[in-house]
N, C-alpha and C. Protein backbone atom coordinates (compact mmCIF):
# COMPACT_ATOMS: atom_id res chain seq x y z
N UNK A 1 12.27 5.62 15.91
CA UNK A 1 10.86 5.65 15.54
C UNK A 1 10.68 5.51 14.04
N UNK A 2 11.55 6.68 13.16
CA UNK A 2 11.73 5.74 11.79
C UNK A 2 11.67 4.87 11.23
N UNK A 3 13.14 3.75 12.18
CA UNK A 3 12.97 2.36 11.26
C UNK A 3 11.62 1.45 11.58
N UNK A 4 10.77 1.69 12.86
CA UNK A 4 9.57 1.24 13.36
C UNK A 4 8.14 1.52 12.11
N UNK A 5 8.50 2.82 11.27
CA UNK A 5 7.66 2.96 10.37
C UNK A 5 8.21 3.10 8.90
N UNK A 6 9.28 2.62 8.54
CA UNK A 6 9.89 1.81 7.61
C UNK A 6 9.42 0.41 7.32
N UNK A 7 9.43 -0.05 8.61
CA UNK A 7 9.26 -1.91 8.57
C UNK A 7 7.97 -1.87 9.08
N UNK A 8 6.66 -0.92 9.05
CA UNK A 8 5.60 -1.25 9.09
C UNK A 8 4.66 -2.39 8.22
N UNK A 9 5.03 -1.66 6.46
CA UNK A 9 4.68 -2.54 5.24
C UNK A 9 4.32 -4.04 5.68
N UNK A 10 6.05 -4.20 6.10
CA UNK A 10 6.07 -5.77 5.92
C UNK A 10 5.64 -6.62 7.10
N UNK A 11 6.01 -5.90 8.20
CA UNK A 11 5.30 -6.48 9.73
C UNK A 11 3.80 -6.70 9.60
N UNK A 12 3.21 -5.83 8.49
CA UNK A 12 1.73 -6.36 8.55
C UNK A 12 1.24 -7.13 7.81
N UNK A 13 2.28 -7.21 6.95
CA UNK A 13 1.46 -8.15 5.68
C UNK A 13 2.12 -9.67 6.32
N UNK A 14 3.11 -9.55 6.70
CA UNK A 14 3.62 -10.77 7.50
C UNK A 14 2.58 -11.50 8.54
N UNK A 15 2.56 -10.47 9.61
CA UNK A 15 1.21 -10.68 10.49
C UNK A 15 0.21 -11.60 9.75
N UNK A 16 -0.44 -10.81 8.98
CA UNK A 16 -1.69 -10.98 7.54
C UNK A 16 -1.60 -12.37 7.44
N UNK A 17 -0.56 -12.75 6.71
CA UNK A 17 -0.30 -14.14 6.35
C UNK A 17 -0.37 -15.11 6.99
N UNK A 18 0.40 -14.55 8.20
CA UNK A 18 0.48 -16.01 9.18
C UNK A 18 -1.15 -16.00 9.95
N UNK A 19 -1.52 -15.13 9.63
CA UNK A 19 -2.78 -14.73 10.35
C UNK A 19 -3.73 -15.83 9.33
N UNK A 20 -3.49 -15.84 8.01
CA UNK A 20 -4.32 -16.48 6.95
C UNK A 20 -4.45 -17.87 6.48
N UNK A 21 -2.83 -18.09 7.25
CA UNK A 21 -2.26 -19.45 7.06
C UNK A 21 -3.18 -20.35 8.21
N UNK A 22 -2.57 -19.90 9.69
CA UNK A 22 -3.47 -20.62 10.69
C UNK A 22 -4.40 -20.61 10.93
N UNK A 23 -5.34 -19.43 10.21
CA UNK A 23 -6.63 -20.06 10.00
C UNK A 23 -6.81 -20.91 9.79
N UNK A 24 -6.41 -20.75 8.22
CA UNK A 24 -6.82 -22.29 7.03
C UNK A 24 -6.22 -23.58 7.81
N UNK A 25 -5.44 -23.77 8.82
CA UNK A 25 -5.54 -25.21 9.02
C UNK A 25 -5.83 -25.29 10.21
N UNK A 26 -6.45 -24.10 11.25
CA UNK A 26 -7.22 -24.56 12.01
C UNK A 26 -7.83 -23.17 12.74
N UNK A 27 -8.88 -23.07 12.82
CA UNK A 27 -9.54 -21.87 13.01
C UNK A 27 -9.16 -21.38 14.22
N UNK A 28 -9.30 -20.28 14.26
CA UNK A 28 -8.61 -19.17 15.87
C UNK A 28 -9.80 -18.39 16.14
N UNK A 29 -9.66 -18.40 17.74
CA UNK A 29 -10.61 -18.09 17.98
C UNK A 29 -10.95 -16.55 17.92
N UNK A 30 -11.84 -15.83 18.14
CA UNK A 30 -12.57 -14.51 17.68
C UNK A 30 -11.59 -13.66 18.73
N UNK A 31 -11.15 -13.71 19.59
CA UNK A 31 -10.27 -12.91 20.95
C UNK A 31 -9.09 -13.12 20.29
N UNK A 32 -8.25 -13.51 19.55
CA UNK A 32 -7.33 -13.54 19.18
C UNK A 32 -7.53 -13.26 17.61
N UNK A 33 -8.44 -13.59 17.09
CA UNK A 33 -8.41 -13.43 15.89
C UNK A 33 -8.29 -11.75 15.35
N UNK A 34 -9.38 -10.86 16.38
CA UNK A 34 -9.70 -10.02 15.58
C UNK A 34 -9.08 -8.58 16.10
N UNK A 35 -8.12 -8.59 17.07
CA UNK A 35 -7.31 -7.44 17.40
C UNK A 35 -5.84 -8.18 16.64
N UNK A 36 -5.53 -9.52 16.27
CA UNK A 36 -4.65 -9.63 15.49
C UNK A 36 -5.19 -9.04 13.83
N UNK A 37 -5.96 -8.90 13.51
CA UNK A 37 -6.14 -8.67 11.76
C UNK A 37 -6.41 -7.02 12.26
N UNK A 38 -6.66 -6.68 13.23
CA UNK A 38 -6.76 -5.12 13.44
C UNK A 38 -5.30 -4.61 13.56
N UNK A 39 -4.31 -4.67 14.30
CA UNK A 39 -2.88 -4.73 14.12
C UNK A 39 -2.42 -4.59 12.95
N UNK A 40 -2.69 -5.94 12.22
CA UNK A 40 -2.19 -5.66 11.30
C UNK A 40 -2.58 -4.94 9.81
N UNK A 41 -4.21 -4.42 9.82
CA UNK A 41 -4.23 -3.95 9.01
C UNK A 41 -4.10 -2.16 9.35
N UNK A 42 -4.04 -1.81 10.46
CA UNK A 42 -3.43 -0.82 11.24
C UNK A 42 -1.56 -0.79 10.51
N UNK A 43 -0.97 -1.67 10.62
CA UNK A 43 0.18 -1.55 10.34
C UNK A 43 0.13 -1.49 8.79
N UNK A 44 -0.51 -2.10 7.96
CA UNK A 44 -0.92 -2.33 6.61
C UNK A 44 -0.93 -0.47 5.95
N UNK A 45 -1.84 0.20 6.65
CA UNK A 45 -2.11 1.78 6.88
C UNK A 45 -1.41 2.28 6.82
N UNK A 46 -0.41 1.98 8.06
CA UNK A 46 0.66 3.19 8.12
C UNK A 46 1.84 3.14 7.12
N UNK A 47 2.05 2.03 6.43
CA UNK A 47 3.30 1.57 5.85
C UNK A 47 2.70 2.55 4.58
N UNK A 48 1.55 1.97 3.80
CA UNK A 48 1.14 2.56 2.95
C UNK A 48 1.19 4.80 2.91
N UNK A 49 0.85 4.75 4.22
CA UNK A 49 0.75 6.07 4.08
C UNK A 49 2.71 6.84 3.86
N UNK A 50 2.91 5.84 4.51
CA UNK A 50 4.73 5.76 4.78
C UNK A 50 5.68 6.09 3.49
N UNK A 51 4.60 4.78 2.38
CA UNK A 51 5.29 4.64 0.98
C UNK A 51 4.91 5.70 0.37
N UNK A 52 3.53 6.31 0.58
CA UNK A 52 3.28 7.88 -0.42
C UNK A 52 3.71 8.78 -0.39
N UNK A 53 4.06 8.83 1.28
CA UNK A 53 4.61 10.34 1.63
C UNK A 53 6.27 10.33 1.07
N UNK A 54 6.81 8.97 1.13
CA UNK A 54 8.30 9.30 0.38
C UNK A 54 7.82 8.91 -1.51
N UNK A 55 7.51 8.50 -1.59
CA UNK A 55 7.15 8.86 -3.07
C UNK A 55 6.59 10.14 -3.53
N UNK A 56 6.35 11.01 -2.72
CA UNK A 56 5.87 12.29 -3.20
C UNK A 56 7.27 13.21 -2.95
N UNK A 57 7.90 12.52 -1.95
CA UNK A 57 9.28 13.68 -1.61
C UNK A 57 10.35 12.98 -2.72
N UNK A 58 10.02 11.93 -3.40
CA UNK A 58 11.23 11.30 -4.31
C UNK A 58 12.11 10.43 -3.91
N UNK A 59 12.31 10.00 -2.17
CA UNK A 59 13.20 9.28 -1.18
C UNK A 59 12.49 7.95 -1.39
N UNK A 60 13.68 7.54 -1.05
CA UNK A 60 13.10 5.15 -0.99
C UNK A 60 12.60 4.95 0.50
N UNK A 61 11.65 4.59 0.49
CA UNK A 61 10.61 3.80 1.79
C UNK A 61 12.24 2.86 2.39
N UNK A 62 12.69 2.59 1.93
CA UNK A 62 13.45 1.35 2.64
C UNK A 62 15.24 1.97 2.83
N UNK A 63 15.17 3.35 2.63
CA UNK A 63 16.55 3.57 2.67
C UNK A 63 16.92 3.73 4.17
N UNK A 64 17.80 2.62 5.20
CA UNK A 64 17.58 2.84 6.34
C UNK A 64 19.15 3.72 7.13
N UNK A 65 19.83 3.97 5.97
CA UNK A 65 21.25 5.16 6.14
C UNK A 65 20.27 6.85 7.19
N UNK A 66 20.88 6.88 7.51
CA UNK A 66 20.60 7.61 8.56
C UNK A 66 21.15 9.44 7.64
N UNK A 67 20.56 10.17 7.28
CA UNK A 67 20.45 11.46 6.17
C UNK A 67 20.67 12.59 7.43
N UNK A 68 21.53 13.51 7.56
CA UNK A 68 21.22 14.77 8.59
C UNK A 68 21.30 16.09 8.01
């Protein structure tokens, strides 16, 4: 469940993009369009909340070594 909210960040901004790209060269329709930009700015959220909470404990967002 960790590495699932480790690799949130980038799964959404990835999403985002390709989401921004196929627009621009050909529009998508509203049923696909808008639970995809919800996803991903849902994932956008959690990554962010992901990066504060280890920046407040001092740990790297991306360290994926397993700590016990």
């Amino acid at each position: 469940m960790k590495y699932l909210i480790k690799i949130a960040l980038p799964v959404g901004l990835i999403l985002w993009l390709a989401y921004t790209i196929i627009n621009h060269a050909t529009p998508i329709k509203d049923a696909i369009a808008m639970p995809m930009m919800i996803v991903s700015i849902i994932l956008m959220m959690i990554g962010i909340a992901y990066h504060g909470w280890c920046f407040g404990k001092g740990k790297s967002p991306y360290d994926f070594r397993s700590k016990k």
